[in-house]
C-alpha atoms as a PDB file:
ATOM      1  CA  UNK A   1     105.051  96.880  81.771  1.00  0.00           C
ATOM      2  CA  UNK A   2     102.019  98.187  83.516  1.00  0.00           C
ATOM      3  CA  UNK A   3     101.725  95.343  86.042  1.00  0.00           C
ATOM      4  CA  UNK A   4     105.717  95.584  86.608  1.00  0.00           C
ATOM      5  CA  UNK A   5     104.997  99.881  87.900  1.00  0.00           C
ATOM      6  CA  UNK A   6     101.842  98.397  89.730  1.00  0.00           C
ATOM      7  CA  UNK A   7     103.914  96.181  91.950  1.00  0.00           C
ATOM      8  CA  UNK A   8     106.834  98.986  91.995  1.00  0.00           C
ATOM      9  CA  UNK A   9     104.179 100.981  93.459  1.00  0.00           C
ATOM     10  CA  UNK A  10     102.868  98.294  95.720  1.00  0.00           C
ATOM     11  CA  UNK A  11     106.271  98.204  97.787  1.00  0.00           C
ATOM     12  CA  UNK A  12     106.856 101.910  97.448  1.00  0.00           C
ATOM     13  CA  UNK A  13     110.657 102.313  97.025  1.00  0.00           C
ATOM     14  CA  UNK A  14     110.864 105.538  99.011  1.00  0.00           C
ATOM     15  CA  UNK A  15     108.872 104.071 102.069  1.00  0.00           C
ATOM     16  CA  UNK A  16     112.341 100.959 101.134  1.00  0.00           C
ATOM     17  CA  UNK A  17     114.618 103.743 101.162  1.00  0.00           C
ATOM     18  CA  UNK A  18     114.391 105.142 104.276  1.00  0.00           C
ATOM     19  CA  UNK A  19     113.746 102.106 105.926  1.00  0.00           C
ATOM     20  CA  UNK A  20     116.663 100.968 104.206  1.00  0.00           C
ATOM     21  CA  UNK A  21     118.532 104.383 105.406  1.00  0.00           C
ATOM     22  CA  UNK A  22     117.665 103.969 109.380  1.00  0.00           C
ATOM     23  CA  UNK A  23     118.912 100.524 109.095  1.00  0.00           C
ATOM     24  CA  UNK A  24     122.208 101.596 107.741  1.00  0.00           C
ATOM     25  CA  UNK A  25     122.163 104.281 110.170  1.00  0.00           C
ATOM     26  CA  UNK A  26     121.832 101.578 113.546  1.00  0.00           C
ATOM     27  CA  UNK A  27     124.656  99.326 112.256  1.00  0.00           C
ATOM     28  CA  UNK A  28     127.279 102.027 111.717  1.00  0.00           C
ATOM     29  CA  UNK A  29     126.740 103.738 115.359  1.00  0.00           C
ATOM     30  CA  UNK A  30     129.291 101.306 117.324  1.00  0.00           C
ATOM     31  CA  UNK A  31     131.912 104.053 116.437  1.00  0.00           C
ATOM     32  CA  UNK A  32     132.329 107.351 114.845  1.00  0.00           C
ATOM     33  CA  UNK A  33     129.463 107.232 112.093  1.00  0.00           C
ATOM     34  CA  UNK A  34     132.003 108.847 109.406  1.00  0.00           C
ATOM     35  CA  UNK A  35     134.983 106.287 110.448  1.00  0.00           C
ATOM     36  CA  UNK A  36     132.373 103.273 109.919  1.00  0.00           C
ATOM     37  CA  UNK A  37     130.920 105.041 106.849  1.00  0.00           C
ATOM     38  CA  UNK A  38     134.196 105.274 105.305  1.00  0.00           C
ATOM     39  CA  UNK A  39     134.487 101.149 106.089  1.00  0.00           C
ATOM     40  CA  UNK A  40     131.036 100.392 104.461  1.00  0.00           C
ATOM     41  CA  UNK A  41     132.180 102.442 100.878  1.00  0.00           C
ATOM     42  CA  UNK A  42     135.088 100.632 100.767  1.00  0.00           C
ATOM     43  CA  UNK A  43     134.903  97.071 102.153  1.00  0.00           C
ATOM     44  CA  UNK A  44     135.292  95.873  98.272  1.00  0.00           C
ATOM     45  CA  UNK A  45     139.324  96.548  99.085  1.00  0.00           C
ATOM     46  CA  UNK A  46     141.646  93.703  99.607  1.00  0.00           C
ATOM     47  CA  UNK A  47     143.281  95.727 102.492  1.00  0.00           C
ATOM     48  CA  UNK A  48     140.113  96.023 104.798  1.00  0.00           C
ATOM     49  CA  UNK A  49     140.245  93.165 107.618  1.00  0.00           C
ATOM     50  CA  UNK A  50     138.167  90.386 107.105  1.00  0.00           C
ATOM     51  CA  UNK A  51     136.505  90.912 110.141  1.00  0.00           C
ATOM     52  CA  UNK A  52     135.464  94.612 108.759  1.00  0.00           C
ATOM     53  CA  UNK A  53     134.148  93.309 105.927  1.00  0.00           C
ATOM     54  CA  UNK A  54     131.888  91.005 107.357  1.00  0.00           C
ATOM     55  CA  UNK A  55     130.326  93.367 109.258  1.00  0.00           C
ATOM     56  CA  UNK A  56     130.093  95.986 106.435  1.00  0.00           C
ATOM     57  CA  UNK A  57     128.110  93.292 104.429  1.00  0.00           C
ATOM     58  CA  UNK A  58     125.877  92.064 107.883  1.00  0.00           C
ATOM     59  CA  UNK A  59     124.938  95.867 107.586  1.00  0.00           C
ATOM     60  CA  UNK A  60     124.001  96.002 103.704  1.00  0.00           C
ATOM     61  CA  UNK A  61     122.232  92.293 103.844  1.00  0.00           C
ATOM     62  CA  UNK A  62     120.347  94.032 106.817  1.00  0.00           C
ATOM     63  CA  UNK A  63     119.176  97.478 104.892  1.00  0.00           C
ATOM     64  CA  UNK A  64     118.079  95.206 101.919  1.00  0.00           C
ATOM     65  CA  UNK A  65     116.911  92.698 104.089  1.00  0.00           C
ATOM     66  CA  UNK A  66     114.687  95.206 105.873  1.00  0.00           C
ATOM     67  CA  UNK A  67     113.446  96.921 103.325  1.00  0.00           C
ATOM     68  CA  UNK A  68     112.243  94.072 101.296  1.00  0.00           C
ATOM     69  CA  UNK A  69     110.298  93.200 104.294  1.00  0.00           C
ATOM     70  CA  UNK A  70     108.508  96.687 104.738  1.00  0.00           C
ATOM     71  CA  UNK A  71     107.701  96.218 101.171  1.00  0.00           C
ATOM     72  CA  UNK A  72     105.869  92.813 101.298  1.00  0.00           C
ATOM     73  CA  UNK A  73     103.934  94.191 104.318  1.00  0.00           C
ATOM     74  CA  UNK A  74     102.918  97.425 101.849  1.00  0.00           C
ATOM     75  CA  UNK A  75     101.836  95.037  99.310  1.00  0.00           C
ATOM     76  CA  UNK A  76      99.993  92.977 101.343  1.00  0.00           C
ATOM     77  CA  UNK A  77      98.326  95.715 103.150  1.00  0.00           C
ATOM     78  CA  UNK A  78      97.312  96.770  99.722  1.00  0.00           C
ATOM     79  CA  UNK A  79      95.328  93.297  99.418  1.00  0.00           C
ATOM     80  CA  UNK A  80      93.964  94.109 102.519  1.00  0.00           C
ATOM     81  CA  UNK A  81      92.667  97.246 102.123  1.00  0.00           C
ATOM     82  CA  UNK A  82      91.220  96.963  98.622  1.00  0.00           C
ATOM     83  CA  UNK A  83      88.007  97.851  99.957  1.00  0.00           C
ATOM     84  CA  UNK A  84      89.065 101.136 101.720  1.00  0.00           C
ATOM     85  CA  UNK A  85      91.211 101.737  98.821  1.00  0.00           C
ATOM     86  CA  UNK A  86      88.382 101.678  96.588  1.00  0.00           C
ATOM     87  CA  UNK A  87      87.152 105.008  98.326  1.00  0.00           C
ATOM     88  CA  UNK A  88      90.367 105.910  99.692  1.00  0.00           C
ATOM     89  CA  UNK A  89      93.144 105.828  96.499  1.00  0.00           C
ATOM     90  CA  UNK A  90      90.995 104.361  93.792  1.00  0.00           C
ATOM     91  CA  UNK A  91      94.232 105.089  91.357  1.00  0.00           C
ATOM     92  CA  UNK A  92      96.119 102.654  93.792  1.00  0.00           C
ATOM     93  CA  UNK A  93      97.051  99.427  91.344  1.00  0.00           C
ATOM     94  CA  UNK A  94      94.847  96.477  93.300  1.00  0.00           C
ATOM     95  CA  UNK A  95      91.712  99.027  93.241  1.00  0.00           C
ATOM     96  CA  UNK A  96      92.510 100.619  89.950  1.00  0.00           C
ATOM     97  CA  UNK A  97      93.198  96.535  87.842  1.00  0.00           C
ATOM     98  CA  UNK A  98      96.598  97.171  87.255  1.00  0.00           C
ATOM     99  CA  UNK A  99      97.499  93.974  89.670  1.00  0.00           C
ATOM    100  CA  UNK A 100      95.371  91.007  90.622  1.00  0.00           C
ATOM    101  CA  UNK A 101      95.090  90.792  94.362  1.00  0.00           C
ATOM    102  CA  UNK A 102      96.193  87.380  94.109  1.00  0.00           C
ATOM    103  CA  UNK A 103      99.238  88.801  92.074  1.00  0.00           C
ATOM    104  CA  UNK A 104      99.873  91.556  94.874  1.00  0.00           C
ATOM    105  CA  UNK A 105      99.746  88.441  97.657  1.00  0.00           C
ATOM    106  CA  UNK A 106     102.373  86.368  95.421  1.00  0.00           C
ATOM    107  CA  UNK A 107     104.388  89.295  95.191  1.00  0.00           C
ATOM    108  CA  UNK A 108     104.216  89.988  99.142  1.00  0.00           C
ATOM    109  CA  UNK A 109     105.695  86.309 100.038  1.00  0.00           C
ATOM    110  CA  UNK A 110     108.699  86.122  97.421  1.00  0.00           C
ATOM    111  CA  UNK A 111     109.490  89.938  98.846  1.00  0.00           C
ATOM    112  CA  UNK A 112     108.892  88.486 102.672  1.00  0.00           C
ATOM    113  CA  UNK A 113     111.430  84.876 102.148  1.00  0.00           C
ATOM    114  CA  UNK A 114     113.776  87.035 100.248  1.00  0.00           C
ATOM    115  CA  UNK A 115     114.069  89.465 103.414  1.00  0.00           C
ATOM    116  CA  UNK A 116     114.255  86.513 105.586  1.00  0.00           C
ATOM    117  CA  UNK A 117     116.826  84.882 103.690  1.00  0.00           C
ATOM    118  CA  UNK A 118     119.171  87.699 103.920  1.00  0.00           C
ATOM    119  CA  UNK A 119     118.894  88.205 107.774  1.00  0.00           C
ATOM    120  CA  UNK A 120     120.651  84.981 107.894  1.00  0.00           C
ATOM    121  CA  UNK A 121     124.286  86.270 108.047  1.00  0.00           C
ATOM    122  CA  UNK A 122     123.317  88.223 110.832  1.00  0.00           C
ATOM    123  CA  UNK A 123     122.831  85.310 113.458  1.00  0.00           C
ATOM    124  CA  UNK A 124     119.588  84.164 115.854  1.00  0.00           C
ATOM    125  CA  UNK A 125     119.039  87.658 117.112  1.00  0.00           C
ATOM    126  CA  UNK A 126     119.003  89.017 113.703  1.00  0.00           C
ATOM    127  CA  UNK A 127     117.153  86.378 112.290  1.00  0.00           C
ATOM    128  CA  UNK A 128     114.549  86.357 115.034  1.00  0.00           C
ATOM    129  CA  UNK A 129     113.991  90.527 114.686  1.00  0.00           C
ATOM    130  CA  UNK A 130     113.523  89.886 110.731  1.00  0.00           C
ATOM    131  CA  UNK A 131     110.817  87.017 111.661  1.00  0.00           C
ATOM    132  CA  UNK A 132     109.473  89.334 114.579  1.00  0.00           C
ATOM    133  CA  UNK A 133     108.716  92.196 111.776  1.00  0.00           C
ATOM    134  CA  UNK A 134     107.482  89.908 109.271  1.00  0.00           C
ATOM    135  CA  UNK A 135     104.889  88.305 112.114  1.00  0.00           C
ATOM    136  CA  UNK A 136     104.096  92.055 113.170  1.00  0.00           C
ATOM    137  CA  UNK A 137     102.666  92.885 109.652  1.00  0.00           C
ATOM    138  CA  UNK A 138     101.160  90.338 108.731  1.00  0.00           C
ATOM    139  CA  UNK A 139      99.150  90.812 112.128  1.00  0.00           C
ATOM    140  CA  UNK A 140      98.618  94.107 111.253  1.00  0.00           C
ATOM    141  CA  UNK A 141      97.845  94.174 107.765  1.00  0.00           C
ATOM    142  CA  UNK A 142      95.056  91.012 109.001  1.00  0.00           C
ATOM    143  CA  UNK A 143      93.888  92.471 112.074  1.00  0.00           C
ATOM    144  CA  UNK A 144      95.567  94.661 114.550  1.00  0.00           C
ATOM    145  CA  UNK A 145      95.187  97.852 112.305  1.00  0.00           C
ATOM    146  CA  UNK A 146      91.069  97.394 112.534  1.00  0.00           C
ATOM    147  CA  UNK A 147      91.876  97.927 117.037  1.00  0.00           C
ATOM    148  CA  UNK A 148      92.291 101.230 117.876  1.00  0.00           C
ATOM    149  CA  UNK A 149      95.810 102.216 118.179  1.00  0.00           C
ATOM    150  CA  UNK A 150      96.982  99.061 118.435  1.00  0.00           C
ATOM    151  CA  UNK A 151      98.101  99.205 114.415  1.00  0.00           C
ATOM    152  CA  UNK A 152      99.667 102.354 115.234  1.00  0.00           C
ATOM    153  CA  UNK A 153     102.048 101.117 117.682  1.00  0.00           C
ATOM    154  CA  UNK A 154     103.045  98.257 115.667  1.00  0.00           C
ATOM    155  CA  UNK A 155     103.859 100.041 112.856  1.00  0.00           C
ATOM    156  CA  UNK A 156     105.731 102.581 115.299  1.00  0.00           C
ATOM    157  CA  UNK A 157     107.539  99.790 117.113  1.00  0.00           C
ATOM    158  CA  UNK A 158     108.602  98.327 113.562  1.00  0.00           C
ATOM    159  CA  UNK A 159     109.998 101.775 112.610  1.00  0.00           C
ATOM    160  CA  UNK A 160     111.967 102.105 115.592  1.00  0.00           C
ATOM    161  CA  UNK A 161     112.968  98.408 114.942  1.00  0.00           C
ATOM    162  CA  UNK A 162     114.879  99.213 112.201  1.00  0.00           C
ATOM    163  CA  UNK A 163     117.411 100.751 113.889  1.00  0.00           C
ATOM    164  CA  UNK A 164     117.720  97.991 116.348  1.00  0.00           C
ATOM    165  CA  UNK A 165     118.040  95.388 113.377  1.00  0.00           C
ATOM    166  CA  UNK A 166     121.030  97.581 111.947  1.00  0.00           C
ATOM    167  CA  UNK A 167     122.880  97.510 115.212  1.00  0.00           C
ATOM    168  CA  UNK A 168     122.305  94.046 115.534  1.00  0.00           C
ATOM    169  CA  UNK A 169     124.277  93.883 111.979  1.00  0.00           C
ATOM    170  CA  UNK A 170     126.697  96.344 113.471  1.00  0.00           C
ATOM    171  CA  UNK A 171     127.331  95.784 116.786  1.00  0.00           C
ATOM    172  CA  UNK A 172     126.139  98.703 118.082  1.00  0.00           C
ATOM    173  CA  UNK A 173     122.557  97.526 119.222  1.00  0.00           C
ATOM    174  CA  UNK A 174     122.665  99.538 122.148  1.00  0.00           C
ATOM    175  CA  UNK A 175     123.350 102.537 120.814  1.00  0.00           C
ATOM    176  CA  UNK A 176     120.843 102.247 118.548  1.00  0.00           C
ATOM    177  CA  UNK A 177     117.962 102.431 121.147  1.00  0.00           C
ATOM    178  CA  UNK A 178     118.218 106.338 121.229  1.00  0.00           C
ATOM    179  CA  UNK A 179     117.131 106.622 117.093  1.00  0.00           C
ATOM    180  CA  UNK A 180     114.949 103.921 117.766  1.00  0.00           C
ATOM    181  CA  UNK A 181     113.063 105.413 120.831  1.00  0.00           C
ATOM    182  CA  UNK A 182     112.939 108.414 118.493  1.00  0.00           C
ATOM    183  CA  UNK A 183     111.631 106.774 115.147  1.00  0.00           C
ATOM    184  CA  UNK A 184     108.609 105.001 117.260  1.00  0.00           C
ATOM    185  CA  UNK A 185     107.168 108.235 118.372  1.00  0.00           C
ATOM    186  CA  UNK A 186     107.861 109.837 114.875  1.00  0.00           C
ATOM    187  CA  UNK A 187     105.817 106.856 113.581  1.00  0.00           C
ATOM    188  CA  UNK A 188     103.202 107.217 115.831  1.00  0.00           C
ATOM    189  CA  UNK A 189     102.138 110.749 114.857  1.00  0.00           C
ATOM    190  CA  UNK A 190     102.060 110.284 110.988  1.00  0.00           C
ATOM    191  CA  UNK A 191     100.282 106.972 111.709  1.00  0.00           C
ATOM    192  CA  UNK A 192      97.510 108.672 113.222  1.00  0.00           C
ATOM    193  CA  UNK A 193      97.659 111.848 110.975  1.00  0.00           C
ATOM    194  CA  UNK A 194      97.326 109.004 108.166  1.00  0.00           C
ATOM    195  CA  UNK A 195      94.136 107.231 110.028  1.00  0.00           C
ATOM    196  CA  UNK A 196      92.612 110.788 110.798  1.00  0.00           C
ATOM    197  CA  UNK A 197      92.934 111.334 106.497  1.00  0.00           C
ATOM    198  CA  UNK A 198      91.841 107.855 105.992  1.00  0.00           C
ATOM    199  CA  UNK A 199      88.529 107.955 108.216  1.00  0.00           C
ATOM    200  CA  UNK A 200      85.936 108.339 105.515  1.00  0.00           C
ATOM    201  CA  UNK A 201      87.081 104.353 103.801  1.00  0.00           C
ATOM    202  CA  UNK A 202      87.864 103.182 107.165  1.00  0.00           C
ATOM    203  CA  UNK A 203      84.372 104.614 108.537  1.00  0.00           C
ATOM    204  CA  UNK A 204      82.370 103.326 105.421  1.00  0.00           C
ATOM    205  CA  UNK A 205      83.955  99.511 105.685  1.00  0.00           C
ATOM    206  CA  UNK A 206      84.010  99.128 109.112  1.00  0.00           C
ATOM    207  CA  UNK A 207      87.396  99.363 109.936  1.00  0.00           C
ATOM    208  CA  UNK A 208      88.128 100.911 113.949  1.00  0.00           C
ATOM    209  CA  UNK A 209      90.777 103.392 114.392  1.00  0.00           C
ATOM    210  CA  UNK A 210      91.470 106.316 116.365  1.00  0.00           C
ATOM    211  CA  UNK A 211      89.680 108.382 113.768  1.00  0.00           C
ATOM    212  CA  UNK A 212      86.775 106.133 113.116  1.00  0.00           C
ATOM    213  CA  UNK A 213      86.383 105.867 117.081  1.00  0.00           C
ATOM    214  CA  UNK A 214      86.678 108.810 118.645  1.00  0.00           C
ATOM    215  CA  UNK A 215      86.759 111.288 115.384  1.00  0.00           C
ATOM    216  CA  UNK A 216      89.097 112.541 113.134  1.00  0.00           C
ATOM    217  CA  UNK A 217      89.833 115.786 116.024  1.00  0.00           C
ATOM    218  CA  UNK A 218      91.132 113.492 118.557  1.00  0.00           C
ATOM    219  CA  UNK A 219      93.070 111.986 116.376  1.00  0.00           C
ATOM    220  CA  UNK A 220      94.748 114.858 115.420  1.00  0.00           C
ATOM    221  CA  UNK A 221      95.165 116.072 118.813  1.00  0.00           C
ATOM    222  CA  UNK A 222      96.937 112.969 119.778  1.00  0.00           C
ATOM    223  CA  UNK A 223      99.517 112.829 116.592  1.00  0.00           C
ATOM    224  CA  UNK A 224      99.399 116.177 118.027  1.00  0.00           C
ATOM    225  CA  UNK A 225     100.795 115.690 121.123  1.00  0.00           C
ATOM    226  CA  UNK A 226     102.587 112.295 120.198  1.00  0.00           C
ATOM    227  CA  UNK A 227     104.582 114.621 117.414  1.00  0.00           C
ATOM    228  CA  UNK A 228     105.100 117.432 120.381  1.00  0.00           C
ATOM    229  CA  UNK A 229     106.514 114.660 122.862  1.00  0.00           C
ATOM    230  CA  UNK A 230     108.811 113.540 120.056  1.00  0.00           C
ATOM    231  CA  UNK A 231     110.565 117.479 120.218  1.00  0.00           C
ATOM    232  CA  UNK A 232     110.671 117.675 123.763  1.00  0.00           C
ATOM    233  CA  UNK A 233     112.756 114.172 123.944  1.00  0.00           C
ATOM    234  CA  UNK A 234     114.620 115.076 120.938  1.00  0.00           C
ATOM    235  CA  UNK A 235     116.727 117.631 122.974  1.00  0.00           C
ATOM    236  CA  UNK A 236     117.811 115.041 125.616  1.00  0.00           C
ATOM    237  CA  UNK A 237     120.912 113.855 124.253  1.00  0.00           C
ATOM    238  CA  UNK A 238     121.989 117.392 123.311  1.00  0.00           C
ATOM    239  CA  UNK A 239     120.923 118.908 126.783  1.00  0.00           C
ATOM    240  CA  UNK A 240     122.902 116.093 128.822  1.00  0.00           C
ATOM    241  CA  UNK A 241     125.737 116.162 126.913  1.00  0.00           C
ATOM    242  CA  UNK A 242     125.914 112.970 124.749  1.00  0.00           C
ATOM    243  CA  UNK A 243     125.154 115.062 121.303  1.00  0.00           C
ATOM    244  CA  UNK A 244     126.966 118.102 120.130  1.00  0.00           C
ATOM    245  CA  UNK A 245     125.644 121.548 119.085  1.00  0.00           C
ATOM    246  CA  UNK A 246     125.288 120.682 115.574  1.00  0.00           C
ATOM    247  CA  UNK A 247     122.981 118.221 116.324  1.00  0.00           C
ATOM    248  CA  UNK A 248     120.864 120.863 118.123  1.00  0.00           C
ATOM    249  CA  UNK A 249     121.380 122.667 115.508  1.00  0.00           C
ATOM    250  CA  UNK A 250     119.721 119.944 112.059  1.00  0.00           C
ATOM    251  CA  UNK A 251     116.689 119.173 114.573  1.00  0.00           C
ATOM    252  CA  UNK A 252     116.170 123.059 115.446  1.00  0.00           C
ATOM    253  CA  UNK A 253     115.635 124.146 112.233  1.00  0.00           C
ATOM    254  CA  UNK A 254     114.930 120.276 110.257  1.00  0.00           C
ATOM    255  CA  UNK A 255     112.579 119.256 112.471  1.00  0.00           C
ATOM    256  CA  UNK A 256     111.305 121.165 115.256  1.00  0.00           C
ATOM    257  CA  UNK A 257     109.547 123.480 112.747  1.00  0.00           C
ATOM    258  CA  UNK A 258     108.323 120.049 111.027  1.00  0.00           C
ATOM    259  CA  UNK A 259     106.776 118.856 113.731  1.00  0.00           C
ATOM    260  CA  UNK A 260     104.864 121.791 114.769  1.00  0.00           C
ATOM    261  CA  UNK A 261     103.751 122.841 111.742  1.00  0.00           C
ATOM    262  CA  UNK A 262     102.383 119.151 111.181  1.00  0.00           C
ATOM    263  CA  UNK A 263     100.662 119.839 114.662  1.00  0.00           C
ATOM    264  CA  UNK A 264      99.382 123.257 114.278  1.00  0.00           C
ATOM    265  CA  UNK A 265      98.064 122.302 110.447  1.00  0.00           C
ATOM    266  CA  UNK A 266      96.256 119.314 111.002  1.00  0.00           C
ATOM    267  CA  UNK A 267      94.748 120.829 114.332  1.00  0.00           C
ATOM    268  CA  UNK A 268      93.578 124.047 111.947  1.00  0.00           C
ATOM    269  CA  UNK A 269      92.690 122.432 108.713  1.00  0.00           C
ATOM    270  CA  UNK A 270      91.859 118.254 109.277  1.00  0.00           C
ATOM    271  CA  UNK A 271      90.793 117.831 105.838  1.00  0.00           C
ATOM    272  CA  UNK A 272      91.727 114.602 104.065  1.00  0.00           C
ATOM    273  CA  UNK A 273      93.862 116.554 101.076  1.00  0.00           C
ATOM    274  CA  UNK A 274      95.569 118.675 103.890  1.00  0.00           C
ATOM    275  CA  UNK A 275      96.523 115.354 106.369  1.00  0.00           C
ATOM    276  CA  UNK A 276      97.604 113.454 103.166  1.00  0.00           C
ATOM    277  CA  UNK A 277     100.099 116.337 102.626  1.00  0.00           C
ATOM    278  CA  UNK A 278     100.954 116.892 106.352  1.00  0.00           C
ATOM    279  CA  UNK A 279     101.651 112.931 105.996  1.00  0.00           C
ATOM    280  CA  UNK A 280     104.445 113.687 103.018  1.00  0.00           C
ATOM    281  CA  UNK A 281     105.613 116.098 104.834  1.00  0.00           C
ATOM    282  CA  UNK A 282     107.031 114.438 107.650  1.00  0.00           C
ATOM    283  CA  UNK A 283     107.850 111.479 105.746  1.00  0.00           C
ATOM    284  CA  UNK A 284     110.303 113.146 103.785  1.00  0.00           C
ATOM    285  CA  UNK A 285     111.514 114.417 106.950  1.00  0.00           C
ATOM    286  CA  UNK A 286     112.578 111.384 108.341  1.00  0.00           C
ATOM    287  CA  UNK A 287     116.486 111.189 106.397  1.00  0.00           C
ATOM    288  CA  UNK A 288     116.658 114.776 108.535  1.00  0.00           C
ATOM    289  CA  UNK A 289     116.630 113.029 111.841  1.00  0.00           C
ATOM    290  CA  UNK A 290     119.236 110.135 110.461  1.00  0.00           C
ATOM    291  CA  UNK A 291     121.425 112.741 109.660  1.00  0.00           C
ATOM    292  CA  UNK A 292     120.796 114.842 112.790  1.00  0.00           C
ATOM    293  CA  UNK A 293     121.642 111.240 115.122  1.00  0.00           C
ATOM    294  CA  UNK A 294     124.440 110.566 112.887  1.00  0.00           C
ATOM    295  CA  UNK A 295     125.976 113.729 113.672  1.00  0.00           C
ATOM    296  CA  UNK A 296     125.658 113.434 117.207  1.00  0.00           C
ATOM    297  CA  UNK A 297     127.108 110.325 117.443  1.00  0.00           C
ATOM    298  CA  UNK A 298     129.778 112.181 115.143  1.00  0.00           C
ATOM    299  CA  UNK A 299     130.721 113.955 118.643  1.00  0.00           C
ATOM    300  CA  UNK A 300     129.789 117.098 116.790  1.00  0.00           C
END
């Protein structure tokens, strides 16, 4: 029972969730996000088109299919970082015995083919994003997150990826470029308001990041300014006239204040228990922004 929580916690089903969540949210943006919705709850009926309900399940076999990915690349970052996790999150289950690293690796491939298997109803481009992710993590978790900011885009560009997969599923890729153009920056800032709280494991085993390399200040100051960027573009679609007021409404008061507090509060207080919770903090943030583009595209 123990080992079955440890690799629970190795893929981290909230981190699946969301990711899960933004996928959903890219394949139901080729129309009104309620009207496609409304298709997705009840595709099971015999009176839905054929042609709906393929899509509808292209768009569920993507969510599941995406999130099982992200969680093969947690686990195997987990195998990677047992040394850092040893100073970092001893309680974590590689550092702490609950699971062998060898069991955590095992665990990371079945998750990984599963994913890959269920991109298959969604064509080459689908198939080729899922293998695109799964190469992108697997380069991270083995090297790129060691170069400065390198690992930090990746993981950015996968986040905003999501969305892209789902509109693959959906047919509404292209419309799924303005969540996704907003995800990456999101991603961004908490990845370097993660590295700045992670500097003293990353420091003491050699590991180079933004925080390691230039100090855990400049790394908040640029999840600073990446996270202030992020609010300024934000407005765009309501300020040209794509998104409605209630969409400048959910971002003005879910996530404008977010962001700058997560600015203003690692700038003030960069210790690791502070970033750790600034980190939270804007993860659980993230379903605000789905529901703030959802509404937008809701024309309201």
């Amino acid at each position: 029972m123990k080992t079955l929580k440890g690799l629970l916690h190795l893929a981290r089903p909230v981190n699946m969730l969301i990711c899960g969540l933004s996928v959903v949210c890219g394949g139901i943006l080729g129309g009104k996000p309620l009207e496609r919705f409304g298709e997705i709850v009840s595709f099971f009926s015999s009176t839905i088109p054929v042609g709906i309900q393929s899509r509808e399940l292209r768009i569920l076999s993507a969510a599941v299919s995406a999130a099982l990915i992200l969680a093969a690349g947690n686990a195997l970052n987990d195998v990677c970082d047992l040394s850092c996790d040893r100073i970092n999150a001893p309680h974590r289950p590689i550092p702490s015995g609950i699971v062998s690293p060898a069991g955590a690796a095992a665990f990371a491939v079945i998750l990984a083919f599963s994913g890959l298997l269920l991109s298959l109803p969604l064509g080459i481009h689908g198939i080729t994003v899922a293998l695109v992710a799964v190469s992108v993590l697997v380069a991270y978790d083995m090297k790129l997150k060691g170069i400065p900011l390198a690992g930090n885009i990746a993981v950015a560009g996968l986040g905003g990826l999501g969305f892209v997969y789902g509109g693959i599923a959906g047919d509404s890729a292209g419309r799924a470029l303005t969540p996704a153009l907003f995800a990456f920056f999101f991603h961004l800032g908490r990845e370097l308001v993660k590295d700045a709280a992670d500097v003293q494991g990353d420091y003491s085993t050699g590991i180079h990041t933004a925080a390691t390399m230039w100090g855990k200040g400049t790394a908040c100051r640029l999840a600073a300014a990446v996270l202030m960027v992020l609010a300024v573009i934000s407005v765009s679609p309501f300020t040209f006239g794509f998104f409605g007021f209630a969409y400048f409404v959910i971002i003005a008061l879910g996530v404008w204040p977010v962001l700058l507090y997560a600015s203003v509060s690692s700038l003030r207080n960069p210790s690791e228990r502070n970033l750790r919770r600034i980190s939270g903090i804007l993860k659980m943030d993230m379903p605000v922004g789905i529901v703030a583009i959802l509404v937008g595209y809701q024309g309201w």
